[in-house]
C-alpha atoms as a PDB file:
ATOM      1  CA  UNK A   1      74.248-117.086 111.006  1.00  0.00           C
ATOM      2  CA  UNK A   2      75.621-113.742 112.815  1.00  0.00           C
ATOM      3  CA  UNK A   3      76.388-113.840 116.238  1.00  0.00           C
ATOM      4  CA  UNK A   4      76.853-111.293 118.837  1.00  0.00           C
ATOM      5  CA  UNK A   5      80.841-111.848 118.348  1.00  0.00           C
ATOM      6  CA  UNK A   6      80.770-110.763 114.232  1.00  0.00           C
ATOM      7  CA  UNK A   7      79.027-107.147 115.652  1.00  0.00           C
ATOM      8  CA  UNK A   8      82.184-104.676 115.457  1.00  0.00           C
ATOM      9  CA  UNK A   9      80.517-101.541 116.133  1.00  0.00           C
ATOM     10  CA  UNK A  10      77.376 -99.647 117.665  1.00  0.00           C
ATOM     11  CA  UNK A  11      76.353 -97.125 115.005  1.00  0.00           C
ATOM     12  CA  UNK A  12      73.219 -95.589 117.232  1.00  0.00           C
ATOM     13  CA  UNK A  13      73.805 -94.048 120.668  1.00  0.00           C
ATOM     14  CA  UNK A  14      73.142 -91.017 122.827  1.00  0.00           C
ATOM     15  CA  UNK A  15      75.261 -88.770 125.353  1.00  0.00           C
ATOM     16  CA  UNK A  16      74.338 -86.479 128.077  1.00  0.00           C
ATOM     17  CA  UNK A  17      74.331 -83.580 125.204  1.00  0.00           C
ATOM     18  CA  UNK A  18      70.697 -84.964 124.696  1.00  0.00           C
ATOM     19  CA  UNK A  19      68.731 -87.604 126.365  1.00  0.00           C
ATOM     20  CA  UNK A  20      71.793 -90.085 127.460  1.00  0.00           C
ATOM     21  CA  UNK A  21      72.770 -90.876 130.850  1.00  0.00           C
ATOM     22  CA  UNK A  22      76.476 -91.235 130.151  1.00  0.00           C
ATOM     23  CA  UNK A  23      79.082 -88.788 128.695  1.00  0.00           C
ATOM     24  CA  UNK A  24      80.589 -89.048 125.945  1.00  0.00           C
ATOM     25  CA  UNK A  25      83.894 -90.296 126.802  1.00  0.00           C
ATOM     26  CA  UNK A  26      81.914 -93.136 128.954  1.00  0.00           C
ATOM     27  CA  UNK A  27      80.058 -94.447 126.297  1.00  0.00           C
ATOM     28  CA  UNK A  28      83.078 -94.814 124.134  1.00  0.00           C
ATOM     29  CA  UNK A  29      85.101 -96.127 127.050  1.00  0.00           C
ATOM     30  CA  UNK A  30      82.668 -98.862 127.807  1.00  0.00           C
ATOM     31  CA  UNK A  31      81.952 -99.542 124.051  1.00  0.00           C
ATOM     32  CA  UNK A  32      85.432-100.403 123.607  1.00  0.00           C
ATOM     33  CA  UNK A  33      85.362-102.744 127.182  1.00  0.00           C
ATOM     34  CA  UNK A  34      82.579-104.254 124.970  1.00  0.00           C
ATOM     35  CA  UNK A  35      84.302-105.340 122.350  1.00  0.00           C
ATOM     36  CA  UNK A  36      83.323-103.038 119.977  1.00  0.00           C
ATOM     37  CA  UNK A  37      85.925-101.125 117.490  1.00  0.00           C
ATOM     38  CA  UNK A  38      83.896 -98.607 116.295  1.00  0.00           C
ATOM     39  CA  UNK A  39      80.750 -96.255 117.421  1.00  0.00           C
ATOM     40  CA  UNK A  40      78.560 -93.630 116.126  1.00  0.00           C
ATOM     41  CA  UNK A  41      77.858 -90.437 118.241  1.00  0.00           C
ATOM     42  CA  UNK A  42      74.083 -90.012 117.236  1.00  0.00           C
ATOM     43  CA  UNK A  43      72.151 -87.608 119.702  1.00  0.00           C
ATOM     44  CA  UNK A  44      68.468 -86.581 118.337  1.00  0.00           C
ATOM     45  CA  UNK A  45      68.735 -83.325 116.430  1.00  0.00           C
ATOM     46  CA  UNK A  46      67.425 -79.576 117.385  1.00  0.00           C
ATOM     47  CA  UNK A  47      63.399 -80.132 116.627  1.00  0.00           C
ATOM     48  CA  UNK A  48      63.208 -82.566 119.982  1.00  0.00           C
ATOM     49  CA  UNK A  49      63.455 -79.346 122.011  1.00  0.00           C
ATOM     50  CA  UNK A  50      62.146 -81.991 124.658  1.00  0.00           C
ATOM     51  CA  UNK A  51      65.165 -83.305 124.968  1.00  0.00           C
ATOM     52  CA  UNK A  52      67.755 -80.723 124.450  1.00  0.00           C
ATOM     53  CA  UNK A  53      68.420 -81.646 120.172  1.00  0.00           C
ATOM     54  CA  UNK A  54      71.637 -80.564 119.271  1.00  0.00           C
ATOM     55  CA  UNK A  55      71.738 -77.558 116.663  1.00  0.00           C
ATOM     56  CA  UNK A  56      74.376 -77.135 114.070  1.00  0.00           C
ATOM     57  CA  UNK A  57      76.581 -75.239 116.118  1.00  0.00           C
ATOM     58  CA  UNK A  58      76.529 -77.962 118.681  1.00  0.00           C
ATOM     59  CA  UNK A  59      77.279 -80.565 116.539  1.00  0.00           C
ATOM     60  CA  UNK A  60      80.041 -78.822 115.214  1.00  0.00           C
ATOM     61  CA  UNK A  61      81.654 -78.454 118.931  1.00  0.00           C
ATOM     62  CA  UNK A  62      80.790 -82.069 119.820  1.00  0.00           C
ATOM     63  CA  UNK A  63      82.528 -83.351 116.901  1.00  0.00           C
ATOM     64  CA  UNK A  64      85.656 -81.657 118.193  1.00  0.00           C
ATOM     65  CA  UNK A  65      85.206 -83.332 121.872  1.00  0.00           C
ATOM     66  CA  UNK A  66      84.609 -86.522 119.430  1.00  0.00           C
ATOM     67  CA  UNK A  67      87.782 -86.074 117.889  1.00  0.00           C
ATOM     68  CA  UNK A  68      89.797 -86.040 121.004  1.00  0.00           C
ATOM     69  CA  UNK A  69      87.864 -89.085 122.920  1.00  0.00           C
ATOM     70  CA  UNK A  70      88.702 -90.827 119.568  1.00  0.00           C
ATOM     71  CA  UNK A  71      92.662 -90.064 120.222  1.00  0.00           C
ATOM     72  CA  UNK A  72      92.285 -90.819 123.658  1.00  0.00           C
ATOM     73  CA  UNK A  73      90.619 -94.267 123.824  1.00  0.00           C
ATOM     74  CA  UNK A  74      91.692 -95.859 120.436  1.00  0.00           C
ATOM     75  CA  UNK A  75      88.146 -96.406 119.189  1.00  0.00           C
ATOM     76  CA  UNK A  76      87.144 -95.011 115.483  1.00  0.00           C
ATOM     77  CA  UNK A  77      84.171 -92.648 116.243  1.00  0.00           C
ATOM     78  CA  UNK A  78      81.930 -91.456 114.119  1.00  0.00           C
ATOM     79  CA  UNK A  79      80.843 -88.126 114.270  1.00  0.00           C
ATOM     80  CA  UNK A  80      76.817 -88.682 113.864  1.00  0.00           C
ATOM     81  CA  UNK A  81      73.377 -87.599 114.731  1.00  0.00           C
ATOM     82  CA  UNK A  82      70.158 -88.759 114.628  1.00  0.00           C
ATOM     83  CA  UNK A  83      68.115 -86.757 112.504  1.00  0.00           C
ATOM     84  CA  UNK A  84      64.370 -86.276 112.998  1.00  0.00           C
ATOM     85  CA  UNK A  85      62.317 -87.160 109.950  1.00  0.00           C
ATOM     86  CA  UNK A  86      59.335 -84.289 109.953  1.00  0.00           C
ATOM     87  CA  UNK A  87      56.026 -84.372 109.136  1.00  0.00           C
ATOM     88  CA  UNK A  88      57.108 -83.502 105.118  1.00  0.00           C
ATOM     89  CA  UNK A  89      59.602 -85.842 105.167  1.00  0.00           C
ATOM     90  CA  UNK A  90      62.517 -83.094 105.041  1.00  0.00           C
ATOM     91  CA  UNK A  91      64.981 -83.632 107.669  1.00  0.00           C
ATOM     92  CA  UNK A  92      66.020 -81.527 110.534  1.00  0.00           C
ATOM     93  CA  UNK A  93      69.270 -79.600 110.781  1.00  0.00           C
ATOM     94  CA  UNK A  94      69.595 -80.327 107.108  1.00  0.00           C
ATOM     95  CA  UNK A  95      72.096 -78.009 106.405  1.00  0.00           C
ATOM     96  CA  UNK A  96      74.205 -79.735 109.081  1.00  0.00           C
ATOM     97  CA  UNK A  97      74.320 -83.195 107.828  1.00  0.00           C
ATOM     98  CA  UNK A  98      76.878 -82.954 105.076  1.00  0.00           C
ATOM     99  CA  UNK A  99      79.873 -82.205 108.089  1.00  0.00           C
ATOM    100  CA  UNK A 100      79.000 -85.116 109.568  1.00  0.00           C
ATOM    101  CA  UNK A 101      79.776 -89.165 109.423  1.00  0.00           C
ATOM    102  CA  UNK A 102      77.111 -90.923 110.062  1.00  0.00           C
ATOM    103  CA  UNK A 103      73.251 -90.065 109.415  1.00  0.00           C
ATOM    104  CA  UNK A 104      70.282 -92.022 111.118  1.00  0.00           C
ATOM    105  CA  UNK A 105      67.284 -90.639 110.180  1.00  0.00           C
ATOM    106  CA  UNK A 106      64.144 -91.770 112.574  1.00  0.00           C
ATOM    107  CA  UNK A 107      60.802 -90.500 112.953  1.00  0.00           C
ATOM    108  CA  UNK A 108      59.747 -89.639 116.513  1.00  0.00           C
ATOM    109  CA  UNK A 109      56.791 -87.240 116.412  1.00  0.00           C
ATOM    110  CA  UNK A 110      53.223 -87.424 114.626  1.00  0.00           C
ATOM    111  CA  UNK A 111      53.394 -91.199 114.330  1.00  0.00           C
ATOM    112  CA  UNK A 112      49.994 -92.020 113.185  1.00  0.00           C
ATOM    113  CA  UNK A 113      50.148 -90.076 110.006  1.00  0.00           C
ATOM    114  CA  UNK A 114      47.508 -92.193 107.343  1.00  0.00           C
ATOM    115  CA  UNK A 115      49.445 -95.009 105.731  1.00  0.00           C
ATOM    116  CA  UNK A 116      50.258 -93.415 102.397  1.00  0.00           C
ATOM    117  CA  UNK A 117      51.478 -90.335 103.775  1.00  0.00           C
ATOM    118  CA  UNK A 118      53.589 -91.888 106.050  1.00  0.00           C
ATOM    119  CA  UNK A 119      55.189 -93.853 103.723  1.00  0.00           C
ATOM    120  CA  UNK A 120      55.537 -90.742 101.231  1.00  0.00           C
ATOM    121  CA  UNK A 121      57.058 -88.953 104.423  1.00  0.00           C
ATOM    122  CA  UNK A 122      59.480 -91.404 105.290  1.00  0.00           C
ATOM    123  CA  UNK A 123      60.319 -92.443 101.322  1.00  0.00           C
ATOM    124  CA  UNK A 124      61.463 -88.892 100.993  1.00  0.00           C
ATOM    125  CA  UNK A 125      64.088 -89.080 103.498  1.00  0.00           C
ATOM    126  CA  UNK A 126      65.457 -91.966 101.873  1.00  0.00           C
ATOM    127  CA  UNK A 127      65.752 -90.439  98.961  1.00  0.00           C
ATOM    128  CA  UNK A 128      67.215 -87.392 100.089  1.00  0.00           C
ATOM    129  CA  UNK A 129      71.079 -88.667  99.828  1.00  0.00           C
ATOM    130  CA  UNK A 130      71.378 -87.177 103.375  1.00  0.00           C
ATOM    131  CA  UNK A 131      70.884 -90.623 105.606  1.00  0.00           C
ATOM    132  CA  UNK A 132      72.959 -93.326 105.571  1.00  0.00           C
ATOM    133  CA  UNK A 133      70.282 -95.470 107.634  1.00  0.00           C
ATOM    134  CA  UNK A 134      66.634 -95.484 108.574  1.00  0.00           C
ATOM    135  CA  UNK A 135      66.201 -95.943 112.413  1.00  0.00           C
ATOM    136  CA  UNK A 136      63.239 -97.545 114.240  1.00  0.00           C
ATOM    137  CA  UNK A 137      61.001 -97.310 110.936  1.00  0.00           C
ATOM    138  CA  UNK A 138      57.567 -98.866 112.653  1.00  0.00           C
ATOM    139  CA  UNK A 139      58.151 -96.412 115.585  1.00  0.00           C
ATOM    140  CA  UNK A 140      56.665 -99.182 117.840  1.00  0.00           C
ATOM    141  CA  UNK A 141      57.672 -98.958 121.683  1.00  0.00           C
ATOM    142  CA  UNK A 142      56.619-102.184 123.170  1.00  0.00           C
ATOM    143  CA  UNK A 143      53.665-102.106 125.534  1.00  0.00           C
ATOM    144  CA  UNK A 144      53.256 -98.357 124.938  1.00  0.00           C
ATOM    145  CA  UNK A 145      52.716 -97.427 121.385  1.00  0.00           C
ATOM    146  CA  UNK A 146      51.714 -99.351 118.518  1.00  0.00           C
ATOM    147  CA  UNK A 147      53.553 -99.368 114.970  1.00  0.00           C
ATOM    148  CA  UNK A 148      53.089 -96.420 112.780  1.00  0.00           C
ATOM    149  CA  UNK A 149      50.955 -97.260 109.582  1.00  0.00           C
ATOM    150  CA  UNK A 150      53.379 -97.697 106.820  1.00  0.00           C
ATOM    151  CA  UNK A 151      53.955 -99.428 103.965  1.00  0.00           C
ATOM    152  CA  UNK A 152      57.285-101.728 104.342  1.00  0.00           C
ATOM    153  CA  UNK A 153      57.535-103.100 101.179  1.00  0.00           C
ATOM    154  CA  UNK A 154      57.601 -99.711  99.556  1.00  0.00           C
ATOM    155  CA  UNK A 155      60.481 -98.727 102.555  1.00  0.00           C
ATOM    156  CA  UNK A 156      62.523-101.646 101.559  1.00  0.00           C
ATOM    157  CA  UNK A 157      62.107-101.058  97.830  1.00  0.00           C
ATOM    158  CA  UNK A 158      63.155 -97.082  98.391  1.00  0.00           C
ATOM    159  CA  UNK A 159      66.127 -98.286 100.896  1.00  0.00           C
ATOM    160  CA  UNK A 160      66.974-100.927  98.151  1.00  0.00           C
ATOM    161  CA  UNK A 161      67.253 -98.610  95.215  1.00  0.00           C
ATOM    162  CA  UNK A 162      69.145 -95.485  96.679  1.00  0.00           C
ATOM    163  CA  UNK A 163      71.851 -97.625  98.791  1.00  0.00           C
ATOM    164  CA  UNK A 164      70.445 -96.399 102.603  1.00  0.00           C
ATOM    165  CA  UNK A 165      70.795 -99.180 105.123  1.00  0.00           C
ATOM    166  CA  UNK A 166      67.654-100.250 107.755  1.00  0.00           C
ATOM    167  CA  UNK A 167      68.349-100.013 111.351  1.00  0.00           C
ATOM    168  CA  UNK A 168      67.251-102.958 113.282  1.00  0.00           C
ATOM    169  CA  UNK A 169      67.024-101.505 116.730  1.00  0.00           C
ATOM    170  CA  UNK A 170      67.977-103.888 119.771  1.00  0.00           C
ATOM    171  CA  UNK A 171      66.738-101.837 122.544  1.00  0.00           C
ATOM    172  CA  UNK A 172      63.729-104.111 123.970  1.00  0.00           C
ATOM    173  CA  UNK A 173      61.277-100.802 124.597  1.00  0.00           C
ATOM    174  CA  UNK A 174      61.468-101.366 120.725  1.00  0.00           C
ATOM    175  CA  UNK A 175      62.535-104.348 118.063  1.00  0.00           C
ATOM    176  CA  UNK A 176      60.448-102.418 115.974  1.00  0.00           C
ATOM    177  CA  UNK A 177      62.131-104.645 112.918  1.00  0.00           C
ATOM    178  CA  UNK A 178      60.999-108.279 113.228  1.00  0.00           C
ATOM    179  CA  UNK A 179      62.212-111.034 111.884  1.00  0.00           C
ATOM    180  CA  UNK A 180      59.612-110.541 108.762  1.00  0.00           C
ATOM    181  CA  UNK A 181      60.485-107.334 107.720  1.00  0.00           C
ATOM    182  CA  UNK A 182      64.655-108.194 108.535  1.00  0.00           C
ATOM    183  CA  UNK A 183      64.072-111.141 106.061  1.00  0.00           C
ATOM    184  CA  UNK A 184      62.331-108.787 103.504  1.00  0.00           C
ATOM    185  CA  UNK A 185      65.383-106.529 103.876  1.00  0.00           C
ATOM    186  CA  UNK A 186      68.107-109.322 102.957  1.00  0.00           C
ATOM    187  CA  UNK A 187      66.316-110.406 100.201  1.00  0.00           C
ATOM    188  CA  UNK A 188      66.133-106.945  98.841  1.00  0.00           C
ATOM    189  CA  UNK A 189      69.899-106.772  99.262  1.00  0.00           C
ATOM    190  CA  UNK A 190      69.469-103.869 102.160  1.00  0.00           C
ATOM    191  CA  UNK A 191      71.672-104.070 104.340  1.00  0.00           C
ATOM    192  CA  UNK A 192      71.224-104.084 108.515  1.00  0.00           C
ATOM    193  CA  UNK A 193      72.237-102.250 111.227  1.00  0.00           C
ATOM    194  CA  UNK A 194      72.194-103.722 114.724  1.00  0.00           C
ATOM    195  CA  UNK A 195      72.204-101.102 116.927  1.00  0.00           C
ATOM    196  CA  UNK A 196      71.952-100.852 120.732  1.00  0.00           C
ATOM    197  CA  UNK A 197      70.176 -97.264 121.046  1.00  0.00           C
ATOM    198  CA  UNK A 198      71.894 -96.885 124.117  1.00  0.00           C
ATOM    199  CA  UNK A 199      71.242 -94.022 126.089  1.00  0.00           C
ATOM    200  CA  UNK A 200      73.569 -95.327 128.987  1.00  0.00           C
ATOM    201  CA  UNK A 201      76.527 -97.569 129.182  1.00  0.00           C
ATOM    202  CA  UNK A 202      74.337-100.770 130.770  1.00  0.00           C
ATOM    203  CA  UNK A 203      72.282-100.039 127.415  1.00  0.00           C
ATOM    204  CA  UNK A 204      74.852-101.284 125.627  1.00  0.00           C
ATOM    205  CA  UNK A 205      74.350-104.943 125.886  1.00  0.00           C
ATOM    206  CA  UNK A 206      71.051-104.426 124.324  1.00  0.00           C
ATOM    207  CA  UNK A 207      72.461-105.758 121.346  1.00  0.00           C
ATOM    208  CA  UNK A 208      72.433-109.329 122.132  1.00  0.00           C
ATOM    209  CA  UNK A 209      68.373-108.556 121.900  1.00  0.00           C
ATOM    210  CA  UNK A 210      68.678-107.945 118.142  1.00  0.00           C
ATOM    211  CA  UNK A 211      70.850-111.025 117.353  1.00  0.00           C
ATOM    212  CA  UNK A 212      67.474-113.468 118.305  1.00  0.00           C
ATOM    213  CA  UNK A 213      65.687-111.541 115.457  1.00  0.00           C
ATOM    214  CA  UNK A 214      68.309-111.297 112.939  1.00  0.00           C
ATOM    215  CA  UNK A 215      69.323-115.429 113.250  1.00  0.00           C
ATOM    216  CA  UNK A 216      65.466-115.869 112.707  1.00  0.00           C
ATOM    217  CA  UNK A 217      65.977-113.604 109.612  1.00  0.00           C
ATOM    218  CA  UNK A 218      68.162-116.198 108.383  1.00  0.00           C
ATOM    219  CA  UNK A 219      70.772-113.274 108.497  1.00  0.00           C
ATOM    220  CA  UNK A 220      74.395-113.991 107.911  1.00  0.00           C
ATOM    221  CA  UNK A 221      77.765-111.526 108.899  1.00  0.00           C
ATOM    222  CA  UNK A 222      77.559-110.721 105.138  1.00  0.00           C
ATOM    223  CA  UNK A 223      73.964-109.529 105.394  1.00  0.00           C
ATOM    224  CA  UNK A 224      74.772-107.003 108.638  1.00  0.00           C
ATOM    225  CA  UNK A 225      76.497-103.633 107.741  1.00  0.00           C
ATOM    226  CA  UNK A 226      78.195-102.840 111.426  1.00  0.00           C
ATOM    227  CA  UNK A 227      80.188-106.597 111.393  1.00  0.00           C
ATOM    228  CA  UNK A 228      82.455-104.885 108.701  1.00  0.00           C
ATOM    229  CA  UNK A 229      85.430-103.006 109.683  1.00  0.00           C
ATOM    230  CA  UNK A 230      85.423 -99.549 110.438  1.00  0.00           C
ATOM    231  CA  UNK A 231      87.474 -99.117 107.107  1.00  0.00           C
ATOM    232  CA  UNK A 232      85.036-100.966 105.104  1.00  0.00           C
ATOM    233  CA  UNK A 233      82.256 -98.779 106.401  1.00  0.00           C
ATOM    234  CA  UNK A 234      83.698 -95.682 105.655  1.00  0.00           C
ATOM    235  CA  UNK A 235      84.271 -96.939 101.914  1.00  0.00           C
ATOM    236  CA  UNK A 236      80.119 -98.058 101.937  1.00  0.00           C
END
């Protein structure tokens, strides 16, 4: 079964740009103190005015700072963002997404859409060919919000057929992804994404959080995306 030791990078993780405590060159500093080889940059995009999202033109002048922390600290980092899924299911900064390296595409407003049109919402952002992963997909935050209504099966079946992976999201405010739904997503042949959500360099270590759930998934190396190399990522 994975361990904490297989996990080679952090593909989910915020900066002082947005909502993060930590610069950027911190983050990647004490990513690579971690262990880790690789990251993803991934602050929340422009709709979360709440928390300063990054527009186009901002993501275009963080991925040069990216660029050069890269250089400096000898860690491969992807140039990313966290895009927010809207109500229709379109994603924000669309137009944006095709410069960049790494797409997670969450939900974090109007979270208790119906069922079916939550699941509609959320299936069309898998199928838009402009995410590479689905974060937090329940949306649950424990002890303050409940899971959004949506139909899982019908995620993992759309994740399944157009290639996106599922995020399983070690922060403990949320393991949204239990050990149900991780098992649901191996046997569908989706792959998952530990990530630490980190919005400061102690958040980091979340992911030793996710490892619990993904051993009770019965998940192996094979079955996690981010215990590749950062070359075999970039060719998935």
């Amino acid at each position: 079964l994975v361990e904490l030791a297989d996990v080679k990078g952090d593909l989910h993780m915020h900066t002082t740009e947005t909502d993060g405590k930590s610069t950027l060159d911190e983050m990647v500093a004490a990513a690579k103190a971690a262990g880790r080889s690789y990251v993803a940059i991934t602050d929340h995009s422009e709709t979360l005015t709440f928390v300063r999202g990054m527009s186009r033109e901002r993501l275009r002048e963080q991925r040069k700072k990216i660029r050069d922390v890269e250089q400096r600290h000898g860690v491969r980092c992807f140039a990313g963002v966290e895009a927010d899924i809207l109500a229709d299911g379109a994603l924000d900064v669309a137009e944006a997404l095709g410069d960049l390296e790494w797409v997670v595409g969450s939900v974090h407003q109007r979270l208790q859409m119906p069922k079916e049109e939550m699941t509609r919402r959320v299936v069309r952002a898998i199928e838009s060919g402009k995410i590479d992963c689905l974060g937090h997909p329940t949306g649950r935050q424990l002890g303050q919000r409940e899971p959004s209504e949506i139909d899982i099966e019908a995620v993992i079946e759309a994740l399944a057929r157009t290639g996106v992976a599922i995020e399983l999201n070690c922060s403990p405010l949320r393991l949204d992804v239990d050990e149900h739904i991780a098992k649901l997503a191996r046997e569908a042949g989706v792959p998952v994404v530990l990530n630490s959500d980190a919005h400061s360099v102690r958040e980091l270590s979340f992911l030793r959080y996710g490892i619990g759930i993904a051993r009770r998934a019965w998940l192996e190396p094979r079955h996690v995306l981010n215990t590749r190399t950062a070359g075999e990522l970039e060719d998935w």
